[in-house]
Protein backbone atom coordinates (compact mmCIF):
# COMPACT_ATOMS: atom_id res chain seq x y z
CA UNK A 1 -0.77 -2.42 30.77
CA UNK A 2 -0.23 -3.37 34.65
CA UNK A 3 3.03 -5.55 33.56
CA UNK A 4 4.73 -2.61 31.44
CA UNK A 5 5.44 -1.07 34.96
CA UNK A 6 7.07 -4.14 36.45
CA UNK A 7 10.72 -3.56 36.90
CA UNK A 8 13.09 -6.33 35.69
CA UNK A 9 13.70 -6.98 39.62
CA UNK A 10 9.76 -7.82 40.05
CA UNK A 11 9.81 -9.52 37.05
CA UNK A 12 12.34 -12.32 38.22
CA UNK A 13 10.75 -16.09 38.78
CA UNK A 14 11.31 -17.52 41.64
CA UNK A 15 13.39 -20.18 39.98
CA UNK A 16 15.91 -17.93 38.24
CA UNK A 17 19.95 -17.95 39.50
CA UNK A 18 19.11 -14.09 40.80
CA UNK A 19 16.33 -15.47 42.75
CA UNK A 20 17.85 -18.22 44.21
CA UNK A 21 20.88 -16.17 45.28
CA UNK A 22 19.01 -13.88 46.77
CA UNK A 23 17.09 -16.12 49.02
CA UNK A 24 19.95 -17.73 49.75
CA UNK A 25 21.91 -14.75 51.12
CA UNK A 26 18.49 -13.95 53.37
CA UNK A 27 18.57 -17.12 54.39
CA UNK A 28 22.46 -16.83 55.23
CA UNK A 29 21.46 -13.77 57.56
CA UNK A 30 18.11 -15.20 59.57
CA UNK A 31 19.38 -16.22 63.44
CA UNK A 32 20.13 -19.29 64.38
CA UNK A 33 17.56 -21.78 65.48
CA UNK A 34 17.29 -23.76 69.03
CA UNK A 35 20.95 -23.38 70.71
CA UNK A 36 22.30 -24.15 73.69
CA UNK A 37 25.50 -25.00 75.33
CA UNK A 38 27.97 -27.26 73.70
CA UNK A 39 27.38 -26.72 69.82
CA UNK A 40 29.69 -24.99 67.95
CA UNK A 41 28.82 -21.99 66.25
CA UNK A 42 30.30 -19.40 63.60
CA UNK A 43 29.84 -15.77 63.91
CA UNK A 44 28.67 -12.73 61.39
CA UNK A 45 31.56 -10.79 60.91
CA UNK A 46 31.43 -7.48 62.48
CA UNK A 47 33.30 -5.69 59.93
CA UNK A 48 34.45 -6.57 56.26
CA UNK A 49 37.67 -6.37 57.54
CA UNK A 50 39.98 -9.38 56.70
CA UNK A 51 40.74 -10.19 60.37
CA UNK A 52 37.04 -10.50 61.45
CA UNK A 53 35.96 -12.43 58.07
CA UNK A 54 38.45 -15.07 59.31
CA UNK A 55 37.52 -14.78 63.52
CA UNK A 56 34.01 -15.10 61.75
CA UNK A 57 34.75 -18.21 59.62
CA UNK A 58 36.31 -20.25 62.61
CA UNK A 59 34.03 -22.57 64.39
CA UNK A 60 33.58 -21.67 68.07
CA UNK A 61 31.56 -23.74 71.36
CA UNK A 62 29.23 -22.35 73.22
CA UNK A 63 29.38 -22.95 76.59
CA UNK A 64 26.95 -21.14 78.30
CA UNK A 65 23.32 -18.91 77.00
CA UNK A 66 21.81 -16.08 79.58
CA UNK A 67 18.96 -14.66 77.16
CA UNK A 68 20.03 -13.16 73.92
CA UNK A 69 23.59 -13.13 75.29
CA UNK A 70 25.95 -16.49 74.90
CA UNK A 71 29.60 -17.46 75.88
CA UNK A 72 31.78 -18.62 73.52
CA UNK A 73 35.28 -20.13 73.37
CA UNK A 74 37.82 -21.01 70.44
CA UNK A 75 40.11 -23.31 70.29
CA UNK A 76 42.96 -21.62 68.26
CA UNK A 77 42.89 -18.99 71.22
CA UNK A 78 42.34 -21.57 73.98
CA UNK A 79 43.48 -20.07 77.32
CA UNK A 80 43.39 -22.01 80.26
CA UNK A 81 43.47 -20.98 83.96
CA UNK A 82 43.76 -22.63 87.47
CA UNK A 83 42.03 -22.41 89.99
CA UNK A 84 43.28 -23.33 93.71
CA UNK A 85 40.23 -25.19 95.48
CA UNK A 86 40.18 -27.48 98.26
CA UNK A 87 43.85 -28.63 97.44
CA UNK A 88 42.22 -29.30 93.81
CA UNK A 89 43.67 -27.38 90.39
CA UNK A 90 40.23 -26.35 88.80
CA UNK A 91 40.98 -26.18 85.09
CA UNK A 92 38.98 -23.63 83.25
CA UNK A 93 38.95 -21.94 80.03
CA UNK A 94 38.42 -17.69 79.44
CA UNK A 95 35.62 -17.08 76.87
CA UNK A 96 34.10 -13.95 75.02
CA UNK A 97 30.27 -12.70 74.77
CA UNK A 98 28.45 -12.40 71.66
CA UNK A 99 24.78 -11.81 70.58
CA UNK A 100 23.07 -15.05 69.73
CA UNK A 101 21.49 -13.62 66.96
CA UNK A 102 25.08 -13.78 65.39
CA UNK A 103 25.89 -17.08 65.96
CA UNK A 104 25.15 -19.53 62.52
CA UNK A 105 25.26 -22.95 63.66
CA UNK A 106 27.57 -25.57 62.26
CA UNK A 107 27.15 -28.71 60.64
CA UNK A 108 25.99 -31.29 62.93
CA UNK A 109 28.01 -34.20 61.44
CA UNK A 110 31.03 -31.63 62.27
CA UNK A 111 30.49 -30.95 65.61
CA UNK A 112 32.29 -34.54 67.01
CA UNK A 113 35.29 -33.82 64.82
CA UNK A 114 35.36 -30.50 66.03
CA UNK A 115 34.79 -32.04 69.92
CA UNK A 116 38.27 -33.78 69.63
CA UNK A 117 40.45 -31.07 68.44
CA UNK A 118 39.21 -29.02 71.52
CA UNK A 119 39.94 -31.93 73.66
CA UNK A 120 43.22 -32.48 72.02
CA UNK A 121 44.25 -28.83 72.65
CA UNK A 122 42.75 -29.25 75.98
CA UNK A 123 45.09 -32.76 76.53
CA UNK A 124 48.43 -30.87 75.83
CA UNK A 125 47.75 -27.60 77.93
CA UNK A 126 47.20 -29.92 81.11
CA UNK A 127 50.04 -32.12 80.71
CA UNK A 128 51.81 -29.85 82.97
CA UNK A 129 48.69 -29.27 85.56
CA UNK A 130 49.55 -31.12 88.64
CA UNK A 131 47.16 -34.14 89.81
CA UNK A 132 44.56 -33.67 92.46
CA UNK A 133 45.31 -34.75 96.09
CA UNK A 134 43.75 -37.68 97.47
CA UNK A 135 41.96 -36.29 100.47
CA UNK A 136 40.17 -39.30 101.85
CA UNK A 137 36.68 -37.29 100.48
CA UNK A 138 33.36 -39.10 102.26
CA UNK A 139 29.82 -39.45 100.43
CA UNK A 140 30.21 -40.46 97.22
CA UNK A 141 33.54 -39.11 96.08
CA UNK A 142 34.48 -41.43 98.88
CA UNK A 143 32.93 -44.77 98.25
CA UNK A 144 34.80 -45.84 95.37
CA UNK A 145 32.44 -48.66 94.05
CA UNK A 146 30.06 -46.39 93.78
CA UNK A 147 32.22 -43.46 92.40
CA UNK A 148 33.31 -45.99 90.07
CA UNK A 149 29.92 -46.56 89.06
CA UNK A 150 29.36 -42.63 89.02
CA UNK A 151 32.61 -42.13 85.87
CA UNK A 152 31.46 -45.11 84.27
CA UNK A 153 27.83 -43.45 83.46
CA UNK A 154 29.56 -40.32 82.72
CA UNK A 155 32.01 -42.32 80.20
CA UNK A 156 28.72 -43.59 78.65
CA UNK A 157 27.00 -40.78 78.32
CA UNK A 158 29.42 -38.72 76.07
CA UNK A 159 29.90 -42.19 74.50
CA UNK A 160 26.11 -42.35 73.66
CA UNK A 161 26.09 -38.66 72.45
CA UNK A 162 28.79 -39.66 70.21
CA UNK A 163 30.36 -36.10 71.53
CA UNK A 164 33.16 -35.17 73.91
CA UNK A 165 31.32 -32.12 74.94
CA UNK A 166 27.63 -32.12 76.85
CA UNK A 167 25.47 -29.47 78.46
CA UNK A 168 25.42 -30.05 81.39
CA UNK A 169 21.59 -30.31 82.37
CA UNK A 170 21.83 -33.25 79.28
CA UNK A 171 24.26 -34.78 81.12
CA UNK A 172 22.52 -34.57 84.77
CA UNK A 173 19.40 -35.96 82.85
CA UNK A 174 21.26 -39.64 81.96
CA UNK A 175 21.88 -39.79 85.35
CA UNK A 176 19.04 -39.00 88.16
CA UNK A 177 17.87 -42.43 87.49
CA UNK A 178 20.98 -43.52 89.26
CA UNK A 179 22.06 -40.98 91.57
CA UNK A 180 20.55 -37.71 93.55
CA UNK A 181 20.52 -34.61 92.60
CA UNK A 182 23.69 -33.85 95.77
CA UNK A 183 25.40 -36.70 94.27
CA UNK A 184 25.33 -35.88 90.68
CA UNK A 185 26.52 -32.75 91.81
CA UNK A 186 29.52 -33.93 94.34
CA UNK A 187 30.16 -36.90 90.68
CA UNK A 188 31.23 -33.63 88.74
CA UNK A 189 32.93 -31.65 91.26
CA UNK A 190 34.87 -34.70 92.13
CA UNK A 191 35.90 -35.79 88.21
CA UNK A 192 36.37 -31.97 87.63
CA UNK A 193 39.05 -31.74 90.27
CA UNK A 194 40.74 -34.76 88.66
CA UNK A 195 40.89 -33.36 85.54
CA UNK A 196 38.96 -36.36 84.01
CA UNK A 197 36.23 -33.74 83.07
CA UNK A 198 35.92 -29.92 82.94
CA UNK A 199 33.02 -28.21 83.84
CA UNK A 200 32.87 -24.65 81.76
CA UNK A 201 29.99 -22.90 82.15
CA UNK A 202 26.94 -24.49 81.12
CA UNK A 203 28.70 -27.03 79.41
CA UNK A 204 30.62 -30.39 80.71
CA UNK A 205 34.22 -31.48 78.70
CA UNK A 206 35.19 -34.77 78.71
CA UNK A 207 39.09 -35.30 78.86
């Protein structure tokens, strides 16, 4: 008698195309998992309006997390700014905040492919940035076998990643067996002013 008061929705297996669907929208709309800086990301759409489907549908980096907040940046509406420092052009990019519980990750076999069109776009905006100064820096911008040294373990570190973009902290890590914490920190100023990286946020480009 208990299963003539099972509706036709209870009474669906598990296996059936209705359950399957189901589960598979529910699992469409759980939050992403671990994230952090330098993954690209899609976004819920916040309306069912055309425009936001497509903003939703279009893969986007994260470059920086602060709690359940994260930065985000897309590459069709790249926007690049300078920034006058120490007779350098800083070279950085505006971004737009999001809940993280909206973000879906992408693919991970994506995410290099997806690395190099950003750089691309990134490549044609700064043809027409002017080249930093040589200013006769000391420390280790200054000693140039040992700057040298510093771009080569940067080089292999995105190499190694098989990515052209790195949070940062990932990228420190590779390289406080070699170098202090001041010079790690002087390395990246000094390639960001050259353009030969660009430090956004959380996360480290590699031009």
């Amino acid at each position: 008698m208990a299963d003539s008061f099972l509706t036709p929705k209870r009474l669906l297996s598990e296996g059936s195309p209705e359950s399957s669907a189901k589960s598979s929208r529910l699992d469409a709309e759980q939050p992403v998992g671990p994230l952090k800086a330098g993954m690209w990301v899609t976004m819920k759409p916040s309306s069912k309006r055309k425009r936001d489907k497509l903003k939703a549908n279009t893969p986007c980096l994260v470059t920086a997390l602060h709690g359940e907040t994260a930065k985000v940046m897309y590459q069709n509406q790249l926007t690049l700014f300078m920034r006058q420092y120490d007779d350098s052009v800083l070279i950085r990019c505006r971004t737009e905040s999001c809940a993280v519980v909206d973000l879906r990750l992408c693919k991970a076999e994506d995410m290099p492919a997806l690395d190099r069109q950003m750089i691309l776009a990134l490549c044609t905006v700064l043809q027409d940035v002017p080249q930093a100064k040589s200013t006769g820096s000391k420390g280790l911008v200054g000693d140039k076998e040992r700057f040298d040294l510093f771009t080569a373990c940067v080089a292999r570190a995105f190499q190694t990643a098989k990515r052209e973009v790195l949070e940062r902290k990932d990228l420190e890590g590779t390289l406080v067996d070699t170098f202090s914490a001041d010079e790690i920190a002087e390395g990246l100023s000094g390639l960001d002013s050259l353009n030969k990286i660009m430090l956004q946020d959380e996360s480290v480009f590699f031009i």
